[in-house]
Structures are given as C-alpha cells and as structure tokens.
PDB file of N, CA and C in Angstrom:
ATOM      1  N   UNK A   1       4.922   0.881   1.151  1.00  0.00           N
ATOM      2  CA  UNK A   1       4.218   2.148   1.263  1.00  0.00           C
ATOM      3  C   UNK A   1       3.991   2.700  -0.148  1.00  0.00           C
ATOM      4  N   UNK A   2       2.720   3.296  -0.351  1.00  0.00           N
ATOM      5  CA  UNK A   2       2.553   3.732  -1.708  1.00  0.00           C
ATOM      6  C   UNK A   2       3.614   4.821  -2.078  1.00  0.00           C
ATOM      7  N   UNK A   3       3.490   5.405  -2.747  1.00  0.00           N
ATOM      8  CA  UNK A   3       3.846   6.442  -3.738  1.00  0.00           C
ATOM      9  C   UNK A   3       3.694   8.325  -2.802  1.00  0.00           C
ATOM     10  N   UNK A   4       2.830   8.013  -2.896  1.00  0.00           N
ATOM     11  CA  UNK A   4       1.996   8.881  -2.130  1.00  0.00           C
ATOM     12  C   UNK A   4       2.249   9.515  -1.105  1.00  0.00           C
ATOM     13  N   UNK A   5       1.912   8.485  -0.022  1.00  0.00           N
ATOM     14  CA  UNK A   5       2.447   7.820   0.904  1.00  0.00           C
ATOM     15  C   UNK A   5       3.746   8.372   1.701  1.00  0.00           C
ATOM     16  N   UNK A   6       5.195   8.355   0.567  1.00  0.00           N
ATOM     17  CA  UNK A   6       5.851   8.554   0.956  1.00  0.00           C
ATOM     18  C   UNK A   6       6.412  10.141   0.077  1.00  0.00           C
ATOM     19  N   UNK A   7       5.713  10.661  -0.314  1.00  0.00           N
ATOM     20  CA  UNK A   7       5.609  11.944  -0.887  1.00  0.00           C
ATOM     21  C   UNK A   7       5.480  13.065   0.168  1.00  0.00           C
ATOM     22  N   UNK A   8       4.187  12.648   0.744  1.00  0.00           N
ATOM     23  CA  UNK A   8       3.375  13.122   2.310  1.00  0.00           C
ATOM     24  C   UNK A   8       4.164  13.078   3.338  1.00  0.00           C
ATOM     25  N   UNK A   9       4.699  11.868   3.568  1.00  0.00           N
ATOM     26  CA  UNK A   9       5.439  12.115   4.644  1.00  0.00           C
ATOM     27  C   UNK A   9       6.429  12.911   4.742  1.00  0.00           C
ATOM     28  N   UNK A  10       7.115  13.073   3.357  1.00  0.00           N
ATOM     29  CA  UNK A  10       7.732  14.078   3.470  1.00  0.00           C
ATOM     30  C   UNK A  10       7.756  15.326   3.671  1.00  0.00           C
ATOM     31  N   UNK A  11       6.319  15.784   3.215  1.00  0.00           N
ATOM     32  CA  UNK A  11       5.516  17.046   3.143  1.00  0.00           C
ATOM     33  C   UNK A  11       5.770  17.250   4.676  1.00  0.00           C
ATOM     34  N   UNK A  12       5.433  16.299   5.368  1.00  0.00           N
ATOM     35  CA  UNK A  12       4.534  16.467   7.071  1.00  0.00           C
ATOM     36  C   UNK A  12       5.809  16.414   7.644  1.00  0.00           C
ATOM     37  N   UNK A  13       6.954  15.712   7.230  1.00  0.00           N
ATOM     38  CA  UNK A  13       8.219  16.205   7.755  1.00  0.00           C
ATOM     39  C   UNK A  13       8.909  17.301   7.609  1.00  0.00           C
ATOM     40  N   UNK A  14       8.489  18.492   6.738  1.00  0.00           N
ATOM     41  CA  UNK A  14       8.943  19.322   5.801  1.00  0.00           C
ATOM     42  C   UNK A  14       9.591  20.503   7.104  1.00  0.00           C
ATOM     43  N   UNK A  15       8.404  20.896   7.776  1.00  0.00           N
ATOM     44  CA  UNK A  15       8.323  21.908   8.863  1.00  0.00           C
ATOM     45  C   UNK A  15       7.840  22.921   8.170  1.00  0.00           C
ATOM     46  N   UNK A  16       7.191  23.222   7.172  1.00  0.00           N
ATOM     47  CA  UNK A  16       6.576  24.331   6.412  1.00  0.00           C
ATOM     48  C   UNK A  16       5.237  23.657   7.022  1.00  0.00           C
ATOM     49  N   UNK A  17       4.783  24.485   7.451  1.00  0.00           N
ATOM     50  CA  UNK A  17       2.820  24.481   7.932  1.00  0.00           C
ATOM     51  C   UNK A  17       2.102  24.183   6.995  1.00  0.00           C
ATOM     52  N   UNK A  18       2.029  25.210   5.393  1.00  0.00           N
ATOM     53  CA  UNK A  18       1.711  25.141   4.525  1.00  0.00           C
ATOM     54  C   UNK A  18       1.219  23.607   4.587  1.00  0.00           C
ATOM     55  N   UNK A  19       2.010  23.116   3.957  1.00  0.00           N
ATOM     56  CA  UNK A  19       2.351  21.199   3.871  1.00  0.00           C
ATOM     57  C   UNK A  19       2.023  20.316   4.657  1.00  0.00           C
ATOM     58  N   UNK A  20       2.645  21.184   5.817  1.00  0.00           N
ATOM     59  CA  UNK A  20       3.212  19.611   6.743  1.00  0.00           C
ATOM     60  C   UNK A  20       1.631  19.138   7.428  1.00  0.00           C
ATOM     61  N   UNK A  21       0.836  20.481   7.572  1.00  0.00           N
ATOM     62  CA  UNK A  21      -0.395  20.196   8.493  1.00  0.00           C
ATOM     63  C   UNK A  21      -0.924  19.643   7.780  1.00  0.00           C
ATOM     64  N   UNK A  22      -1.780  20.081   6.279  1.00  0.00           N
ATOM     65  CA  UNK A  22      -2.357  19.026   5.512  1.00  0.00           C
ATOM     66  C   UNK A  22      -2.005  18.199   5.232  1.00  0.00           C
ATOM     67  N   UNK A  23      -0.830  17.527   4.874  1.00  0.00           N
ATOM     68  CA  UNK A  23      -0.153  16.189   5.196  1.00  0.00           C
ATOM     69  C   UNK A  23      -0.477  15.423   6.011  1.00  0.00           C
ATOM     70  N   UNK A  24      -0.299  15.441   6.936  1.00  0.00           N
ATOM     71  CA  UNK A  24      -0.438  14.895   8.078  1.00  0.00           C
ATOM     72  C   UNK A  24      -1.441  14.453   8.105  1.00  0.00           C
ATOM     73  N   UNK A  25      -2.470  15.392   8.134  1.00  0.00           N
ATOM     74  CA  UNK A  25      -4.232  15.135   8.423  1.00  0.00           C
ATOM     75  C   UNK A  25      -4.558  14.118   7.240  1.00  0.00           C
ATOM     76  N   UNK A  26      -4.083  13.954   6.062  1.00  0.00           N
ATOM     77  CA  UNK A  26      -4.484  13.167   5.604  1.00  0.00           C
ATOM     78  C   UNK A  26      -3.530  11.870   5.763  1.00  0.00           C
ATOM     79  N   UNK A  27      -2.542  11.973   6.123  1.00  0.00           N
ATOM     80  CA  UNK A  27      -2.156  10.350   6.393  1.00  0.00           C
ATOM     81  C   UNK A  27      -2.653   9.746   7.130  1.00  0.00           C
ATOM     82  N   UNK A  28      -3.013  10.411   8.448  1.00  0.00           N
ATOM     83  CA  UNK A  28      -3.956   9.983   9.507  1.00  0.00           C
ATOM     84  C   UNK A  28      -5.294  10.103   9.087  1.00  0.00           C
ATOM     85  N   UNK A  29      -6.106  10.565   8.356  1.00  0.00           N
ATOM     86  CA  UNK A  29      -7.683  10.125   8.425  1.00  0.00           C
ATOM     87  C   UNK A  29      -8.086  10.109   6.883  1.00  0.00           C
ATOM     88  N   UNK A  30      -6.941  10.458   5.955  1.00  0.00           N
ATOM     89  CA  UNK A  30      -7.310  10.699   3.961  1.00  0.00           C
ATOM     90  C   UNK A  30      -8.439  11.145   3.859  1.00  0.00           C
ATOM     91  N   UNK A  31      -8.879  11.770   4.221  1.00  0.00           N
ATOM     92  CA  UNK A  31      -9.981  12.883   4.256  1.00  0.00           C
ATOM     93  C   UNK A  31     -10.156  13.828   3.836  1.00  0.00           C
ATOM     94  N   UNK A  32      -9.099  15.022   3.631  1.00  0.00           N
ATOM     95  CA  UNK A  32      -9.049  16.405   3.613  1.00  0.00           C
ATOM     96  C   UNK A  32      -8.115  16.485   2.064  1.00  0.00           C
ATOM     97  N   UNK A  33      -8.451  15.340   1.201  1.00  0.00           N
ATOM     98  CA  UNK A  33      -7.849  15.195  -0.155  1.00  0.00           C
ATOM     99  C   UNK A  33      -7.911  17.022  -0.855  1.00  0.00           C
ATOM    100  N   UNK A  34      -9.071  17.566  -0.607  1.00  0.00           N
ATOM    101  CA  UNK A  34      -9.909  19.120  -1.762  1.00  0.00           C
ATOM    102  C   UNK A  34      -8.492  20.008  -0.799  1.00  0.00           C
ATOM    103  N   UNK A  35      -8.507  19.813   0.399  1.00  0.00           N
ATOM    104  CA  UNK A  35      -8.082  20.610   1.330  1.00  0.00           C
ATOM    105  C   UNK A  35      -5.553  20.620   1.032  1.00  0.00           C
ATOM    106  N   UNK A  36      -5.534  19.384   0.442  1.00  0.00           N
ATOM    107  CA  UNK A  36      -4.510  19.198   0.733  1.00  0.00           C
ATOM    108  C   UNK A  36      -3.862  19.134  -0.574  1.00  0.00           C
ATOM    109  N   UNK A  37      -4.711  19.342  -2.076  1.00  0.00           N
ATOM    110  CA  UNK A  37      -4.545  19.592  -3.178  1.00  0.00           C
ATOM    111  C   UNK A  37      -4.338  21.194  -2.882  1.00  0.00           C
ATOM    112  N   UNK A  38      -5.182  21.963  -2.638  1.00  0.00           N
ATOM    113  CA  UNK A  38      -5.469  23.491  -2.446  1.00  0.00           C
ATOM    114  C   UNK A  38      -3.760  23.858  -2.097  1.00  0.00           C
ATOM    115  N   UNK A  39      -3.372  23.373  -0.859  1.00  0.00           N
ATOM    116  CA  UNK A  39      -1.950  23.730  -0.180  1.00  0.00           C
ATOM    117  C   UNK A  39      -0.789  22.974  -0.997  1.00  0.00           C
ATOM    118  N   UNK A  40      -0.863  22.317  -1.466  1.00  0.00           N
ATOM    119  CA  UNK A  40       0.302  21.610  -2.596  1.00  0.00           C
ATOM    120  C   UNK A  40       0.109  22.336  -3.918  1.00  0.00           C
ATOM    121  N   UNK A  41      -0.891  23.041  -4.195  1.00  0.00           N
ATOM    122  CA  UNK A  41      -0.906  23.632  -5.221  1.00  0.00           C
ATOM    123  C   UNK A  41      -0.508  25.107  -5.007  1.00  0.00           C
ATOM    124  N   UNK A  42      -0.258  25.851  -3.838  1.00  0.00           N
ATOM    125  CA  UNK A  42       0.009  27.066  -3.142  1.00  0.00           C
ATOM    126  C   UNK A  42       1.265  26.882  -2.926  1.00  0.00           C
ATOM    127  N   UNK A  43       1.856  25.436  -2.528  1.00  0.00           N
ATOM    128  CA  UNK A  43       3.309  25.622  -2.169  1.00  0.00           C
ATOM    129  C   UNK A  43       4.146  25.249  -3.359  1.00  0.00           C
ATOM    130  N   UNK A  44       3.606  24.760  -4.261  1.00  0.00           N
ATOM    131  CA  UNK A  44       4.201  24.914  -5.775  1.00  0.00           C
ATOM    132  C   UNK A  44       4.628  26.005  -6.357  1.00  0.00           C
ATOM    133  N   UNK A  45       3.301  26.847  -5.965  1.00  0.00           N
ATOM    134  CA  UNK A  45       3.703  28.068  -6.975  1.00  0.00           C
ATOM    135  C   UNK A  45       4.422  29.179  -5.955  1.00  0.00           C
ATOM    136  N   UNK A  46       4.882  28.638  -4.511  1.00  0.00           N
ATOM    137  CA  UNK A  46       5.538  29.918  -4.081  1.00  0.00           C
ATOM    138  C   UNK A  46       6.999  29.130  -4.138  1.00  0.00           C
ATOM    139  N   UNK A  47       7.271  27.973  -4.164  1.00  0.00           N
ATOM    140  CA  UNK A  47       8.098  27.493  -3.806  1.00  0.00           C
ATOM    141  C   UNK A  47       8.924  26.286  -5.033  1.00  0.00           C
ATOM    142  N   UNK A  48       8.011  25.907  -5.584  1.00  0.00           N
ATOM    143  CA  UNK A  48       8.064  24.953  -6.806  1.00  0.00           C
ATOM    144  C   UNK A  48       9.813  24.553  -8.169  1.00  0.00           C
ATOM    145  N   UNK A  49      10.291  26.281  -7.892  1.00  0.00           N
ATOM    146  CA  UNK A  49      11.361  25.811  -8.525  1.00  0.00           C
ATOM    147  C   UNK A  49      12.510  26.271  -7.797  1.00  0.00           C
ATOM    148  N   UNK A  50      12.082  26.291  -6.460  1.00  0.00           N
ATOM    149  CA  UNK A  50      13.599  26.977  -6.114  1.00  0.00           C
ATOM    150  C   UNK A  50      14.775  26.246  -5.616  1.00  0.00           C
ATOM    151  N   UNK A  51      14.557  24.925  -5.924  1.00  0.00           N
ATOM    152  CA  UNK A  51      15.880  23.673  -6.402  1.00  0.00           C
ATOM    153  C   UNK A  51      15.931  23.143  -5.249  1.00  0.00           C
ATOM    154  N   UNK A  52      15.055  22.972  -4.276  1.00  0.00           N
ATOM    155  CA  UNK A  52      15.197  21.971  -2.985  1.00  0.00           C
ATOM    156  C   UNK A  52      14.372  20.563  -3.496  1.00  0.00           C
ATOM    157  N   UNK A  53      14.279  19.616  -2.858  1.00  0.00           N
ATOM    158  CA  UNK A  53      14.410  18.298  -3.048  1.00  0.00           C
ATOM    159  C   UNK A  53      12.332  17.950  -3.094  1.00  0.00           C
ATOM    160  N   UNK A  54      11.710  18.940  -2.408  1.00  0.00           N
ATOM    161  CA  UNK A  54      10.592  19.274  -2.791  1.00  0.00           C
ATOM    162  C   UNK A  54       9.664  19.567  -4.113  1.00  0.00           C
ATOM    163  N   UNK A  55      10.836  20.297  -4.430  1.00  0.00           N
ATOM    164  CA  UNK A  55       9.585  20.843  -6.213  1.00  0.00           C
ATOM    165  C   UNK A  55       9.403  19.949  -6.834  1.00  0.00           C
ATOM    166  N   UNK A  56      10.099  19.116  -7.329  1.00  0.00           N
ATOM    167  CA  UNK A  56       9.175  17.416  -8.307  1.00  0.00           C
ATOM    168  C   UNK A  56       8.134  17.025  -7.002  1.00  0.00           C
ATOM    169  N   UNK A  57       8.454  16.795  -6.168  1.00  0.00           N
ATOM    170  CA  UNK A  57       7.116  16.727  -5.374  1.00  0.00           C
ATOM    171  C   UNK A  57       5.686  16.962  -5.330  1.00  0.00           C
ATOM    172  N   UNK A  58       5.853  18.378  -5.719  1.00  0.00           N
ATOM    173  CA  UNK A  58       4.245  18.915  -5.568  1.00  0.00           C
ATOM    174  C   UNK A  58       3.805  18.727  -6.737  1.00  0.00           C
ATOM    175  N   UNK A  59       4.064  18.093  -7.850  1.00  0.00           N
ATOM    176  CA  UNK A  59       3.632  17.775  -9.151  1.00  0.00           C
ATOM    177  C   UNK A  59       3.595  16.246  -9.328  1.00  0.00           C
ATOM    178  N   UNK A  60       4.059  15.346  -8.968  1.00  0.00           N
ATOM    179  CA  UNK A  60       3.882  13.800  -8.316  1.00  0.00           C
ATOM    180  C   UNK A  60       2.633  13.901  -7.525  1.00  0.00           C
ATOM    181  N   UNK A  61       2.628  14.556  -6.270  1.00  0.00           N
ATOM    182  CA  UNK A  61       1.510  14.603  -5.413  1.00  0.00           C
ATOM    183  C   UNK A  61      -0.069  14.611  -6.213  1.00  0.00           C
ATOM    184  N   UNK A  62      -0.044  15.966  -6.838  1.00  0.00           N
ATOM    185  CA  UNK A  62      -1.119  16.531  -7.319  1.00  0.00           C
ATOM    186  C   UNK A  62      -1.553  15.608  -8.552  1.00  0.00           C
ATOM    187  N   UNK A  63      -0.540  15.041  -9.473  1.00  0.00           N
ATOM    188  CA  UNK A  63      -1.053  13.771 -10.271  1.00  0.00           C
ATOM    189  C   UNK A  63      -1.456  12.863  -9.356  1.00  0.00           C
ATOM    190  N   UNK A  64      -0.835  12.297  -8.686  1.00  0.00           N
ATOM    191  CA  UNK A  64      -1.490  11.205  -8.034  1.00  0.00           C
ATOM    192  C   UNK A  64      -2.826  11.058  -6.944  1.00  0.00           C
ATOM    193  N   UNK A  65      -2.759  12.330  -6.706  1.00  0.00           N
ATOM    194  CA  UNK A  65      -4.195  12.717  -5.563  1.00  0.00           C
ATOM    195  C   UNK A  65      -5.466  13.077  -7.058  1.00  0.00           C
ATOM    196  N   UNK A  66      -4.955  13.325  -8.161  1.00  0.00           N
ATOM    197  CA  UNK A  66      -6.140  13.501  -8.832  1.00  0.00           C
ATOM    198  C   UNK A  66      -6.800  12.513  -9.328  1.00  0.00           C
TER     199      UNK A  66
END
C-alpha cells in the first residue's frame, strides 16, 4: 500500500468528519484530491500540534497529494 494510502486510512478511521469523510471518498473513487487537501489543511491548523499521532500526518498527506 502506498504512503498515502495508509495516511488516509487513517484519516477515514479517525472518526473526526472533518477527515474521515474526505478520506474515504477519495480512497474509494481519488477524485475529490482539491476537496480533501482543503480539509487536511483545516484539520492541521485546528488540530496540527496538539500531540496525537495525527499531526505529522497532515503535513505527509499534503506533500504527497501535491
């Protein structure tokens, strides 16, 4: 599994909506890439350093989706 891949799934396992829905939608159809940068870049900045296993996440993601 890519990189990615398993970044997302984590997202879509997360239970934050924020994430988990655009996640999802793109593991299943990679489509909604504009849509799922937008919400990884929203849950960074509300959430990004507050020391859960997530915040290197949304900065992996967003390099690699760009």
């Amino acid at each position: 599994m890519e990189r990615i891949e398993e970044i997302l799934e984590k997202f879509a396992s997360s239970g934050w909506e924020l994430i988990a829905d655009p996640s999802a939608v793109w593991l299943e159809k990679r489509e909604n890439t504009p849509e799922l940068i937008e919400a990884i870049k929203q849950a960074d900045s509300e959430c990004g350093s507050c020391g859960c296993e997530l915040d290197d996440l949304y900065k992996d993601a967003l390099e690699l989706l760009s």
